[in-house]
C-alpha atoms as a PDB file:
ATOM      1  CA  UNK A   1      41.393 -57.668  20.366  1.00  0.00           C
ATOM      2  CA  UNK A   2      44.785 -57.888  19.354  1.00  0.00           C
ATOM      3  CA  UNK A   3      46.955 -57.269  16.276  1.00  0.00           C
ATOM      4  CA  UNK A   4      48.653 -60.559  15.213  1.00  0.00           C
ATOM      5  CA  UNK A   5      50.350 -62.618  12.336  1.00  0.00           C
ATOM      6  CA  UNK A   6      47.784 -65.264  11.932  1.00  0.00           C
ATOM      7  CA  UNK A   7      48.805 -68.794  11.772  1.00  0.00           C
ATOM      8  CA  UNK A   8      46.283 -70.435   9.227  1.00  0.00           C
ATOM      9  CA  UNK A   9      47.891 -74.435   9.781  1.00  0.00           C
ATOM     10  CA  UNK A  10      45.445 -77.168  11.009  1.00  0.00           C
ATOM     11  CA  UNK A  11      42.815 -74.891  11.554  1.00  0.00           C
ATOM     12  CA  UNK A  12      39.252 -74.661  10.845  1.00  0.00           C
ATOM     13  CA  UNK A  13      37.357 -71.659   9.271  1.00  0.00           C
ATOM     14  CA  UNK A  14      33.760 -71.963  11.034  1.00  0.00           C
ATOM     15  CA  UNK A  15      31.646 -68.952  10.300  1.00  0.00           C
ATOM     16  CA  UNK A  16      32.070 -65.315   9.171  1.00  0.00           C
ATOM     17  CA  UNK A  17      30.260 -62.014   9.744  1.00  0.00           C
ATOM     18  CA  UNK A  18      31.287 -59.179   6.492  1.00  0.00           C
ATOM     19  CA  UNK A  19      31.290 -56.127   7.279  1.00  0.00           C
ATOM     20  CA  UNK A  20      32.815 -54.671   3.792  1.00  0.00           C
ATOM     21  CA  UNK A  21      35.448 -54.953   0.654  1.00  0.00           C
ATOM     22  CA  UNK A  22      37.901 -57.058   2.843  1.00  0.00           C
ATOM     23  CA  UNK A  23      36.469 -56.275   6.411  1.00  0.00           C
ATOM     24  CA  UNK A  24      34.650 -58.493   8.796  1.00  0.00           C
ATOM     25  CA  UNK A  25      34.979 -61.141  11.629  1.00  0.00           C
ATOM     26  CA  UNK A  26      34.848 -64.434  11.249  1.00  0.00           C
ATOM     27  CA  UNK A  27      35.827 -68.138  12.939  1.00  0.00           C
ATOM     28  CA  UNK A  28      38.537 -70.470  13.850  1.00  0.00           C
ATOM     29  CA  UNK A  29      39.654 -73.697  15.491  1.00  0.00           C
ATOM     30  CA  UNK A  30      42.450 -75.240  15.918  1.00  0.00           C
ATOM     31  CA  UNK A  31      42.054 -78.865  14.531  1.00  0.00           C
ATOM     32  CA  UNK A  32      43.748 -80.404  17.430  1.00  0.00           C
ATOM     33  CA  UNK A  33      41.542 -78.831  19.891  1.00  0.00           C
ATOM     34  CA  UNK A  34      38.741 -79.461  18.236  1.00  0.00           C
ATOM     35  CA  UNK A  35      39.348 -83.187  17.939  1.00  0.00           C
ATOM     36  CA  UNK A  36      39.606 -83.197  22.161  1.00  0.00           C
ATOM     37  CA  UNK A  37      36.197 -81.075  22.497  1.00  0.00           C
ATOM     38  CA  UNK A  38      38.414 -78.395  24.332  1.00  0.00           C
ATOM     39  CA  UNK A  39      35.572 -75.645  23.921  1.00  0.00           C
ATOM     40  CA  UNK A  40      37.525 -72.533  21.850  1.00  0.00           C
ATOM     41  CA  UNK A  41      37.309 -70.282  19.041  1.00  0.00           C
ATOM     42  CA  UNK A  42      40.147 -67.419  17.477  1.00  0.00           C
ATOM     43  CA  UNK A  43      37.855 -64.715  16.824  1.00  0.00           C
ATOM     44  CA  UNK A  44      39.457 -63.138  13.539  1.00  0.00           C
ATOM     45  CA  UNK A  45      38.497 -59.728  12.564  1.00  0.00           C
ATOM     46  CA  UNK A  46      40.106 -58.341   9.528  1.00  0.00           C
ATOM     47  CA  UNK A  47      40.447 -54.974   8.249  1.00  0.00           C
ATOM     48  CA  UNK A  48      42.602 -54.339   4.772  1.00  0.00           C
ATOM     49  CA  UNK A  49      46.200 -55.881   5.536  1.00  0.00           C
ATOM     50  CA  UNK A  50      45.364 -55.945   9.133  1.00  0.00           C
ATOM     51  CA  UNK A  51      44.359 -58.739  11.189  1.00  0.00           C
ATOM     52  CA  UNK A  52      43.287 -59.088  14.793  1.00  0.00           C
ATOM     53  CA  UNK A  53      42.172 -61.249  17.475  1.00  0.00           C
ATOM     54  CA  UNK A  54      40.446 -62.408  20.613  1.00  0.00           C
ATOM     55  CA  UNK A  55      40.737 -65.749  21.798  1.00  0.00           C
ATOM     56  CA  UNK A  56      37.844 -67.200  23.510  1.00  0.00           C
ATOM     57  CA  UNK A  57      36.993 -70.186  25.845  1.00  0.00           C
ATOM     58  CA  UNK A  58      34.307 -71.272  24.064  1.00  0.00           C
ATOM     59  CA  UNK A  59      32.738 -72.303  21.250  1.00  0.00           C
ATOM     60  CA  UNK A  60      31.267 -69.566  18.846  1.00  0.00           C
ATOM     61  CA  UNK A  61      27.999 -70.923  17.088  1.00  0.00           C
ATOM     62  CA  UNK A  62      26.997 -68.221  15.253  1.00  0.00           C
ATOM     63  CA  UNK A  63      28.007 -64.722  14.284  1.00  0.00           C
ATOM     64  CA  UNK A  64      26.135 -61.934  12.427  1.00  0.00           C
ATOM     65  CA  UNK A  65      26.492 -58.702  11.204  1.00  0.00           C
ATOM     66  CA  UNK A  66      24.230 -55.983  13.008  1.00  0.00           C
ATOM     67  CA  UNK A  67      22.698 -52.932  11.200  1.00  0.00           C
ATOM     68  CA  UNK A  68      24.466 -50.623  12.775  1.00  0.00           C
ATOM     69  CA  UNK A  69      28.073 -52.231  11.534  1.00  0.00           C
ATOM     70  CA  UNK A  70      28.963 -53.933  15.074  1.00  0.00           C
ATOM     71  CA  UNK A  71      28.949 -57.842  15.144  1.00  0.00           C
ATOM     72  CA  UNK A  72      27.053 -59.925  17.542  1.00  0.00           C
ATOM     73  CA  UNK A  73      28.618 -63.002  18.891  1.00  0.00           C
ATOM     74  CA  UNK A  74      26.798 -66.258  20.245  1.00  0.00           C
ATOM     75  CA  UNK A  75      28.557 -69.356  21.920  1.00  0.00           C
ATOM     76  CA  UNK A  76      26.537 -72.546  22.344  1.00  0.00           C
ATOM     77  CA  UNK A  77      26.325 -72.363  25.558  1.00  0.00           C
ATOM     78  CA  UNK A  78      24.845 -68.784  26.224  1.00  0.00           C
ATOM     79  CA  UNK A  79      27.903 -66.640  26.162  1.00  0.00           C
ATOM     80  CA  UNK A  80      27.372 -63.299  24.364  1.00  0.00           C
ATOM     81  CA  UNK A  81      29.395 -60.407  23.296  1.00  0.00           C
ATOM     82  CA  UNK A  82      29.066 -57.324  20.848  1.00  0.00           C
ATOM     83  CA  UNK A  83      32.063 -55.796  19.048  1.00  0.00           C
ATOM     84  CA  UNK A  84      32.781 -52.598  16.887  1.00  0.00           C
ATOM     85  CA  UNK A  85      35.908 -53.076  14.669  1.00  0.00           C
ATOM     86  CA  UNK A  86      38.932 -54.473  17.836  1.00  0.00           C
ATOM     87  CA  UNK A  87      36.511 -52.912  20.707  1.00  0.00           C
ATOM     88  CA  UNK A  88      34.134 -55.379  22.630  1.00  0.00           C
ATOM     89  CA  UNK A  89      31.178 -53.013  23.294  1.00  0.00           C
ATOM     90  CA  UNK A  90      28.516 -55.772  25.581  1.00  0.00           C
ATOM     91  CA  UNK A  91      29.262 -58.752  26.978  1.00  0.00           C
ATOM     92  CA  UNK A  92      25.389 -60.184  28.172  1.00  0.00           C
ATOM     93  CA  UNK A  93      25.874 -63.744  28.756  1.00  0.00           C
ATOM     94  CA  UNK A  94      22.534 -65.143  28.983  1.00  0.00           C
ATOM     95  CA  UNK A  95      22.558 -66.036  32.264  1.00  0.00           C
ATOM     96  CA  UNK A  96      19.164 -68.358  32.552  1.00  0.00           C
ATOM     97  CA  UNK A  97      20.159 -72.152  32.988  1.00  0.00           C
ATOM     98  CA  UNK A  98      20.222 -73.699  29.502  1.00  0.00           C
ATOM     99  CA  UNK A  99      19.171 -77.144  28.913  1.00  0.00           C
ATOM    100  CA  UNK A 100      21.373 -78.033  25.827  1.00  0.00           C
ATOM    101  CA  UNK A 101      23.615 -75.957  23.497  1.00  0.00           C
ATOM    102  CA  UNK A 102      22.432 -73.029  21.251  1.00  0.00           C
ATOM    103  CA  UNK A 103      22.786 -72.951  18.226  1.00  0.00           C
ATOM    104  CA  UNK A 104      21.630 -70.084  16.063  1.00  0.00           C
ATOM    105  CA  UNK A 105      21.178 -66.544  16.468  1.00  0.00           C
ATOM    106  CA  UNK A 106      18.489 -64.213  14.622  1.00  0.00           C
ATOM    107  CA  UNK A 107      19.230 -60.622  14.206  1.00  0.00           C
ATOM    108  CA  UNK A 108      16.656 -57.792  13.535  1.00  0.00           C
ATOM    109  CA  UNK A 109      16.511 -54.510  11.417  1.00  0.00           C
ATOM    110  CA  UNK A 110      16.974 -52.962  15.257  1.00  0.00           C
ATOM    111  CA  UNK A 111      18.790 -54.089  18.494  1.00  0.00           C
ATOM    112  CA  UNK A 112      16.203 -57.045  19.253  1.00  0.00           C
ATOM    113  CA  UNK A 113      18.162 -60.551  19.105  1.00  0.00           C
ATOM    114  CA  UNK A 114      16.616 -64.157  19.373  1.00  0.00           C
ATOM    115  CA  UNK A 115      19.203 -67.246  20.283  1.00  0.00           C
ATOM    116  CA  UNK A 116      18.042 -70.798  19.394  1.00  0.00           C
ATOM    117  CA  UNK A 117      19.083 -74.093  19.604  1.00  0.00           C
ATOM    118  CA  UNK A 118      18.466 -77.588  21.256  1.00  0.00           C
ATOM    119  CA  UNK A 119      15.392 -79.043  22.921  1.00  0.00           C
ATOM    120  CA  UNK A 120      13.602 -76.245  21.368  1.00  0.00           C
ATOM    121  CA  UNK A 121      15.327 -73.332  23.392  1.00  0.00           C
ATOM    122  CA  UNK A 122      14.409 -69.644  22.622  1.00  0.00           C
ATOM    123  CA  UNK A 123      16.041 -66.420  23.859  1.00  0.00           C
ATOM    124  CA  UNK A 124      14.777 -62.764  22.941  1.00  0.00           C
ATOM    125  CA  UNK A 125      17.377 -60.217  23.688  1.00  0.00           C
ATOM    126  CA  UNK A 126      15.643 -56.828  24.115  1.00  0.00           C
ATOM    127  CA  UNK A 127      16.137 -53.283  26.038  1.00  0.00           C
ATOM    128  CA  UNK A 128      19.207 -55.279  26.980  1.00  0.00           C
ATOM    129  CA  UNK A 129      18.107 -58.252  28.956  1.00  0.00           C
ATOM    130  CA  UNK A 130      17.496 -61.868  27.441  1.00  0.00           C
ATOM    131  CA  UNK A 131      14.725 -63.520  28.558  1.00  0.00           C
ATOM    132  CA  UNK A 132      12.988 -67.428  27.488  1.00  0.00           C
ATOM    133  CA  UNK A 133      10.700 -67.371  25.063  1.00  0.00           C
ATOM    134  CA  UNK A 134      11.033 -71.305  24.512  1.00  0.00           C
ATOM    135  CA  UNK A 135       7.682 -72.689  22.718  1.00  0.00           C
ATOM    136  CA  UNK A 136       7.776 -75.994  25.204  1.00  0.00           C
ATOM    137  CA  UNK A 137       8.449 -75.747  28.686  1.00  0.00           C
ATOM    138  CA  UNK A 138      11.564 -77.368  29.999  1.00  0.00           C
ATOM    139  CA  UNK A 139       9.300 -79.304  32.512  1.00  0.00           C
ATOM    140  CA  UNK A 140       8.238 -81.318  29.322  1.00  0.00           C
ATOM    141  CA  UNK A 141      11.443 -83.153  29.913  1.00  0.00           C
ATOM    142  CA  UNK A 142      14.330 -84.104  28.384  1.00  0.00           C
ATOM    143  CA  UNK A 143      13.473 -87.411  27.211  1.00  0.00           C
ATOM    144  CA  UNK A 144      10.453 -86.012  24.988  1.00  0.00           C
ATOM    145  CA  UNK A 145      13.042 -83.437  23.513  1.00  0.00           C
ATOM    146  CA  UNK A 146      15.820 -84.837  22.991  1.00  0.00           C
ATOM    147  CA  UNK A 147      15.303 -84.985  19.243  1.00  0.00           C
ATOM    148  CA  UNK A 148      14.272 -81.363  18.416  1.00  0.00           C
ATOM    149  CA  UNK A 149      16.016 -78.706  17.838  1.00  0.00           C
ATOM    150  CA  UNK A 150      15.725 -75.246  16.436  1.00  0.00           C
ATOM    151  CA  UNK A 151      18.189 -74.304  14.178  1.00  0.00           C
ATOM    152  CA  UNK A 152      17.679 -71.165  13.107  1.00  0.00           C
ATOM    153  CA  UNK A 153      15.173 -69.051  13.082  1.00  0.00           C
ATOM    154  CA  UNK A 154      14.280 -65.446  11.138  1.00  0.00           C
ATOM    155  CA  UNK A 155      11.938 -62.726  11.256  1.00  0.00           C
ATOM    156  CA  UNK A 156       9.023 -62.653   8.786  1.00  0.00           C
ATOM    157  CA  UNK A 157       7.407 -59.085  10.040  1.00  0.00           C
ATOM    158  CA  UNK A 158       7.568 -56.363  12.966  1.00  0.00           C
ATOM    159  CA  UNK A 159       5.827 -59.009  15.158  1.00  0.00           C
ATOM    160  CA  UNK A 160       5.971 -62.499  13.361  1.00  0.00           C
ATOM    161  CA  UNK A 161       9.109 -64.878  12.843  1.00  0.00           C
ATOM    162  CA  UNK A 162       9.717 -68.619  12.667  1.00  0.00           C
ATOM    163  CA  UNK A 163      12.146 -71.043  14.034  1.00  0.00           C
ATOM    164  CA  UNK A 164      12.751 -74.065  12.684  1.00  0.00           C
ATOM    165  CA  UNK A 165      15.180 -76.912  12.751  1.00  0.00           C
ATOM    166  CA  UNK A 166      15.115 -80.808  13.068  1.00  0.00           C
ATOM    167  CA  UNK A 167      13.143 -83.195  11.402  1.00  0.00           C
ATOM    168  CA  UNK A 168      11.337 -80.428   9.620  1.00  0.00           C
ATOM    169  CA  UNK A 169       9.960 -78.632  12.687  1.00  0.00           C
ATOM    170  CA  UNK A 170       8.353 -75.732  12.135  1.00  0.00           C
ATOM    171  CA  UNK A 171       7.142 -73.295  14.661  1.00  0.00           C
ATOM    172  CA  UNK A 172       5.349 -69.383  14.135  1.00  0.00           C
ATOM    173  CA  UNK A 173       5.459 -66.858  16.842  1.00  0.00           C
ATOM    174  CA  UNK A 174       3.379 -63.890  16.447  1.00  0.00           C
ATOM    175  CA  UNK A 175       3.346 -60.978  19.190  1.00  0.00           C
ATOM    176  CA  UNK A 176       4.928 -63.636  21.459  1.00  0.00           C
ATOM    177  CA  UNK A 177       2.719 -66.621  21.211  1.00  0.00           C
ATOM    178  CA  UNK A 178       3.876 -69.589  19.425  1.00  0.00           C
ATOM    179  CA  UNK A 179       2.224 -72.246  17.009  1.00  0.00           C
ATOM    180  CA  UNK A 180       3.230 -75.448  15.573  1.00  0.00           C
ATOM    181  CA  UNK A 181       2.904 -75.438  11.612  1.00  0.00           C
ATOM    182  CA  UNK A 182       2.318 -78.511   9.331  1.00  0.00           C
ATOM    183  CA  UNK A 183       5.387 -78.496   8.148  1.00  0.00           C
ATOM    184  CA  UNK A 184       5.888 -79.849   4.560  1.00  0.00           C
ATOM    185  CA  UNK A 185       9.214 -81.782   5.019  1.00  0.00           C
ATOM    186  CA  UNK A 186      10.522 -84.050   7.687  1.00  0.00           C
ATOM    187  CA  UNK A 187      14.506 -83.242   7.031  1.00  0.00           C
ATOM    188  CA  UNK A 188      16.309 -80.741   8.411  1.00  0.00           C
ATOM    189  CA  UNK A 189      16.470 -77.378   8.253  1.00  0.00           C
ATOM    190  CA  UNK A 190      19.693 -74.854   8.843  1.00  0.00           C
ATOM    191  CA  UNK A 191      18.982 -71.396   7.655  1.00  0.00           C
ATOM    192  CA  UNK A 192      16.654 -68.900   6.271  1.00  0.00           C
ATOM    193  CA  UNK A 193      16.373 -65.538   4.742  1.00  0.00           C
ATOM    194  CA  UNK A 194      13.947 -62.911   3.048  1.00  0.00           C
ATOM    195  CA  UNK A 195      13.521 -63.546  -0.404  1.00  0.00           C
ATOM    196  CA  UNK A 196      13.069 -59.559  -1.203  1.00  0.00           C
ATOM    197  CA  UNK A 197       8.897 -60.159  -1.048  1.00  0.00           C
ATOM    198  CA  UNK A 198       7.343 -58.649   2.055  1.00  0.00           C
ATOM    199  CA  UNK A 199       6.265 -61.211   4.781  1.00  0.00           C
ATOM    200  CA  UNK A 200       7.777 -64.218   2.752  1.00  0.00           C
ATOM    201  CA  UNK A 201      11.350 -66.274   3.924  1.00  0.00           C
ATOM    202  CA  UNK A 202      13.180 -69.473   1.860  1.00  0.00           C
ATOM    203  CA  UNK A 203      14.446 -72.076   4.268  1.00  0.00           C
ATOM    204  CA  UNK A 204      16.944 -74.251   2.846  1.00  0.00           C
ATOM    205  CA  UNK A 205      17.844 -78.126   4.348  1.00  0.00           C
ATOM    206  CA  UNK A 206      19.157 -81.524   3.563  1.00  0.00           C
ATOM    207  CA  UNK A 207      18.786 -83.143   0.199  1.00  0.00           C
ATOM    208  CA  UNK A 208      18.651 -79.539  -1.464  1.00  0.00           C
ATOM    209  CA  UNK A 209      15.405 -79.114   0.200  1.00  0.00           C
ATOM    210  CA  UNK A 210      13.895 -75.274  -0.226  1.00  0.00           C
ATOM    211  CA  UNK A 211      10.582 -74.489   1.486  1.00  0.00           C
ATOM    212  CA  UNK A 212       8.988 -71.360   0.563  1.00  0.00           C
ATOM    213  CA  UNK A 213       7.080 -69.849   3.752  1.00  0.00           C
ATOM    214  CA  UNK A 214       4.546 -66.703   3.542  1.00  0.00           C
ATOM    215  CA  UNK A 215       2.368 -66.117   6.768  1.00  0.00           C
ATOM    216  CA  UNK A 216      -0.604 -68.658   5.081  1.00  0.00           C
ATOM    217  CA  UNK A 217       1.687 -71.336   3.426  1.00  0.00           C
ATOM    218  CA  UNK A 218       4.487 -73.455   3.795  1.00  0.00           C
ATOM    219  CA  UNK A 219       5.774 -75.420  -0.062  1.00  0.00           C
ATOM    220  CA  UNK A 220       8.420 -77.163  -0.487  1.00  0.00           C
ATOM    221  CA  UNK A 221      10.312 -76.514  -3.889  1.00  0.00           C
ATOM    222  CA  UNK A 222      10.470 -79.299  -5.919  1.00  0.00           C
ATOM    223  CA  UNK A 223      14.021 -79.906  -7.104  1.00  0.00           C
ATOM    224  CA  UNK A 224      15.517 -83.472  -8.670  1.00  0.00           C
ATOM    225  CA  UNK A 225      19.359 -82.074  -9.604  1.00  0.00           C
ATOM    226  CA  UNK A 226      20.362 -80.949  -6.077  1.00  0.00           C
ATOM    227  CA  UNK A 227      21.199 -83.800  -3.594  1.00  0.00           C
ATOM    228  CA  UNK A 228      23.376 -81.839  -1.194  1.00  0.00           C
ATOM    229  CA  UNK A 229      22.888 -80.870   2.576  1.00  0.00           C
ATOM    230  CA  UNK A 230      22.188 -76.667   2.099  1.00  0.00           C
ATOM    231  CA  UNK A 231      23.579 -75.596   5.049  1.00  0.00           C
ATOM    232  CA  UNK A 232      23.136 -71.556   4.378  1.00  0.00           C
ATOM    233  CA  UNK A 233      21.390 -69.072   2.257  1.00  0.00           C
ATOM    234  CA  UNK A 234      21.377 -65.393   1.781  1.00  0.00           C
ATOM    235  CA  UNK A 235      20.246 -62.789  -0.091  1.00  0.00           C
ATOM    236  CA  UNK A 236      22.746 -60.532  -1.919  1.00  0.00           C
ATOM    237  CA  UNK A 237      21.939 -57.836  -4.489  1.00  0.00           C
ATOM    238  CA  UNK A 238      18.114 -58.963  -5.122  1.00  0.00           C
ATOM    239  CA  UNK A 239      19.282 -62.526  -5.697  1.00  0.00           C
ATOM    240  CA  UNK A 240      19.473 -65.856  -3.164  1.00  0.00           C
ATOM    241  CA  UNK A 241      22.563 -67.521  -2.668  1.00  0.00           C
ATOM    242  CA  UNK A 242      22.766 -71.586  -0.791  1.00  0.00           C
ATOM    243  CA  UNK A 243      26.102 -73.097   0.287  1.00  0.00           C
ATOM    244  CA  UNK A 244      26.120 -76.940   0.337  1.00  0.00           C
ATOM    245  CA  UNK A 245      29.715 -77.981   1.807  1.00  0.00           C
ATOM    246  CA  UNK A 246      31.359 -77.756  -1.956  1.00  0.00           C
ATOM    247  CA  UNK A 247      29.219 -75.562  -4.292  1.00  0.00           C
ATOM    248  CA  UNK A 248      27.410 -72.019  -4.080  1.00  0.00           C
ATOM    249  CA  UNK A 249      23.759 -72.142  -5.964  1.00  0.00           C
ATOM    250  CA  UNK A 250      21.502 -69.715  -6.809  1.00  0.00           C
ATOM    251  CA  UNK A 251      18.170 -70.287  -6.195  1.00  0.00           C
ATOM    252  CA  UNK A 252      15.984 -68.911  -9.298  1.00  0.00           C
ATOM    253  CA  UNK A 253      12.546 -68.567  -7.975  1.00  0.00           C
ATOM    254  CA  UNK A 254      11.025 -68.052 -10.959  1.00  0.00           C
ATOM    255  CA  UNK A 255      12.550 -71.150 -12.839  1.00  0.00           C
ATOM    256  CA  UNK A 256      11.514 -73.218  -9.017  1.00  0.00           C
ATOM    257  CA  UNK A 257      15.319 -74.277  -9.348  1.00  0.00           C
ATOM    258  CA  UNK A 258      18.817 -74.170  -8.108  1.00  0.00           C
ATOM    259  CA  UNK A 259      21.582 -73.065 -10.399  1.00  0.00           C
ATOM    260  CA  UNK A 260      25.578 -74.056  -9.679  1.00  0.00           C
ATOM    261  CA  UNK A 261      27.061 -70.335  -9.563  1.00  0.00           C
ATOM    262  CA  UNK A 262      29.546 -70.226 -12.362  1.00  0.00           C
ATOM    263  CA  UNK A 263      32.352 -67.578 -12.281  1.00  0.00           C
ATOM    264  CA  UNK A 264      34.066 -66.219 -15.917  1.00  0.00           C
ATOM    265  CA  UNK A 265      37.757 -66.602 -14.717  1.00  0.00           C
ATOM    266  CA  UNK A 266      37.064 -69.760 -13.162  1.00  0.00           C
ATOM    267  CA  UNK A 267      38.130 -68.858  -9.830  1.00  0.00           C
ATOM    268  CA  UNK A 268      35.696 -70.143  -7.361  1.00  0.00           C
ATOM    269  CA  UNK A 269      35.651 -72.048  -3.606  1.00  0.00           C
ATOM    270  CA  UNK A 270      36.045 -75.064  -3.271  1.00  0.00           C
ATOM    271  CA  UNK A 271      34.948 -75.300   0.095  1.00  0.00           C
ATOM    272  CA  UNK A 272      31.813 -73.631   1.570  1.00  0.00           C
ATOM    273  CA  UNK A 273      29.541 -74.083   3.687  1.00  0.00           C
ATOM    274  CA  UNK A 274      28.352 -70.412   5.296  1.00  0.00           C
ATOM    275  CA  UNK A 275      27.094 -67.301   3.567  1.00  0.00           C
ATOM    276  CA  UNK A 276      27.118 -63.290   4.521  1.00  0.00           C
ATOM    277  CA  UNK A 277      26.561 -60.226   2.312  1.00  0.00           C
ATOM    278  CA  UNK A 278      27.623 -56.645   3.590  1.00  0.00           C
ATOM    279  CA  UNK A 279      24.617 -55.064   2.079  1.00  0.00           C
ATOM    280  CA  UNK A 280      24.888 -55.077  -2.080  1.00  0.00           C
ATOM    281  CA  UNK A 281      28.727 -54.526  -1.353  1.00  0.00           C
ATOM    282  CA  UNK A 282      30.203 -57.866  -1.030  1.00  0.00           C
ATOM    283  CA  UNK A 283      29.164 -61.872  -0.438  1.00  0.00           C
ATOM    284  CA  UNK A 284      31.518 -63.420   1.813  1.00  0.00           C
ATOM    285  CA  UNK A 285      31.507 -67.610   1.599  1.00  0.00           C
ATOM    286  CA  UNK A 286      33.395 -69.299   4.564  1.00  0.00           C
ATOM    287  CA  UNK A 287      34.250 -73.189   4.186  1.00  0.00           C
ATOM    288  CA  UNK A 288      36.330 -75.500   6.233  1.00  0.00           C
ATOM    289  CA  UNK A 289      39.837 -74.559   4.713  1.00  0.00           C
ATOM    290  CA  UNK A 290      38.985 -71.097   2.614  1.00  0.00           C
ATOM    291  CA  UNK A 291      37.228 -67.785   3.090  1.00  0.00           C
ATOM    292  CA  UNK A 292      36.724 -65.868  -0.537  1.00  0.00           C
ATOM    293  CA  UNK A 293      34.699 -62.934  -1.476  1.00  0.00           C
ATOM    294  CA  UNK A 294      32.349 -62.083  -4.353  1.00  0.00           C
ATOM    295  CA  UNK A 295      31.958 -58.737  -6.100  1.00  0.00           C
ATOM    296  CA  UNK A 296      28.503 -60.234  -7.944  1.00  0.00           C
ATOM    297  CA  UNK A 297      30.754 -61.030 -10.859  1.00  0.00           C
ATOM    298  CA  UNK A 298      34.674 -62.014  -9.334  1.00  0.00           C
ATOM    299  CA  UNK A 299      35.851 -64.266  -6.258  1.00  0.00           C
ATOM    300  CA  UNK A 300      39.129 -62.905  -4.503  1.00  0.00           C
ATOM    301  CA  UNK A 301      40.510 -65.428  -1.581  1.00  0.00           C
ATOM    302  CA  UNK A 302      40.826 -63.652   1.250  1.00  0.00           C
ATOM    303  CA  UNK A 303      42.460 -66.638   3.629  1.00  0.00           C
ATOM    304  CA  UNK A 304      43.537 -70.029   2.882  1.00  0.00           C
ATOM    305  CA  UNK A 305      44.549 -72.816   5.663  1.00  0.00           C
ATOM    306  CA  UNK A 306      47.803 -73.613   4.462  1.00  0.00           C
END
């Protein structure tokens, strides 16, 4: 990476990894590219007053934050890359023929990584080698696919995690054998995470749909106020967090409901979209046009598209 003066003018903020107070990596496209499908993305990483770069040929779909403080970095279309602070530490494309883009990537409390994404793809990344781990065989054909897609997926145990995406689809792996679940919506789903109780994840999806998994039982949480698409959700400080594309909620468990997340002074994004907590440090939210950070009770803009 590079040291440079960063040029925040029709650009695109797409997803963020935080590290600390200030410190982390996160996405960007330049509008005009995007709008031609050039494949791209400015990989930011910022540090204090200090900003660096790396500009890559392809399109970053997701980005997370590993345990041990390095980032891991997934393009759609199987490219794959570690860094720690400016250094790039592994580059392990995975190499295996893909038969559609990825488009989520699943990081565990140790070096073990799962990639997801279209026509029900699923890489494990382990000892340092990915392998396929896909549910449905690619024989099935494209045809019969075409209209599924994990989005996400997240661990539930040492040897049990779901992926889940499209049209509700649900699917359980367990010691590296998968099962369909009977899955109580039929909208999308984007993201998941731990909701602090052992063995039990909240999914969030379209229409401010929540479904509450534990390894016996998948509910949906009922909710009439929320209409929005929920496109993330994390856990920060023993409390869950969704971004629809305007607001932050918090999703009360006990009260079955989400809350609009008010701030004292006012200040709050606009824009949002993407989630990621540095531990019980900092929440980081990451929309189109604005990144900001949250203490747990004040949001500070970090970068603004002019």
């Amino acid at each position: 990476m590079q040291k440079v003066t960063l040029d925040l003018s029709d650009v695109t903020f797409t997803k963020g990894a935080v590290l600390g107070p200030g410190y982390g990596y996160f996405g960007v496209q330049v509008d005009e590219l995007l709008a031609d499908r050039i494949p791209h993305t400015i990989l930011v990483f910022a540090q204090g007053g200090d900003v660096y770069s790396d500009n890559l040929t392809w399109n970053v779909c997701d980005l997370k934050r590993m345990p041990d403080g390095t980032a891991a970095v997934l393009g759609d279309r199987g490219e794959f890359r570690i860094y720690d602070g400016t250094t790039l530490v592994l580059e392990k494309n995975i190499d295996m023929k893909l038969a559609g883009p990825l488009l989520g990537l699943m990081t565990d409390t140790g070096t073990d990584m799962c990639a997801v994404g279209t026509l029900l793809q699923v890489f494990t990344f382990r000892n340092g080698e990915w392998s396929c781990q896909s549910p449905v065989a690619a024989s099935t054909g494209t045809m019969q696919l075409a209209r599924r897609a994990f989005e996400h997926a997240a661990s539930m145990s040492d040897t049990r995690m779901l992926a889940f995406g499209w049209d509700g689809e649900i699917w359980s792996s367990a010691e590296g054998r998968w099962t369909q679940a009977d899955s109580p919506t039929s909208v999308d789903l984007f993201d998941a995470c731990s909701t602090g109780v052992s063995g039990q994840l909240a999914i969030c999806g379209q229409v401010g749909t929540v479904v509450l998994a534990s390894r016996d039982a998948l509910k949906v949480l009922e909710n009439e106020d929320v209409f929005e698409d929920l496109w993330s959700i994390c856990r920060f400080r023993d409390r869950l967090y969704c971004a629809s594309s305007h607001l932050i909620y918090e999703l009360v468990l006990d009260e079955r409901r989400l809350v609009p997340l008010e701030a004292p002074d006012l200040i709050l994004p606009t824009g949002s979209g993407h989630l990621s907590a540095a531990g019980d440090q900092v929440l980081w939210s990451v929309g189109p046009r604005q990144l900001y950070e949250w203490d747990g009770s004040h949001w500070t803009p970090l970068f603004e598209v002019a």
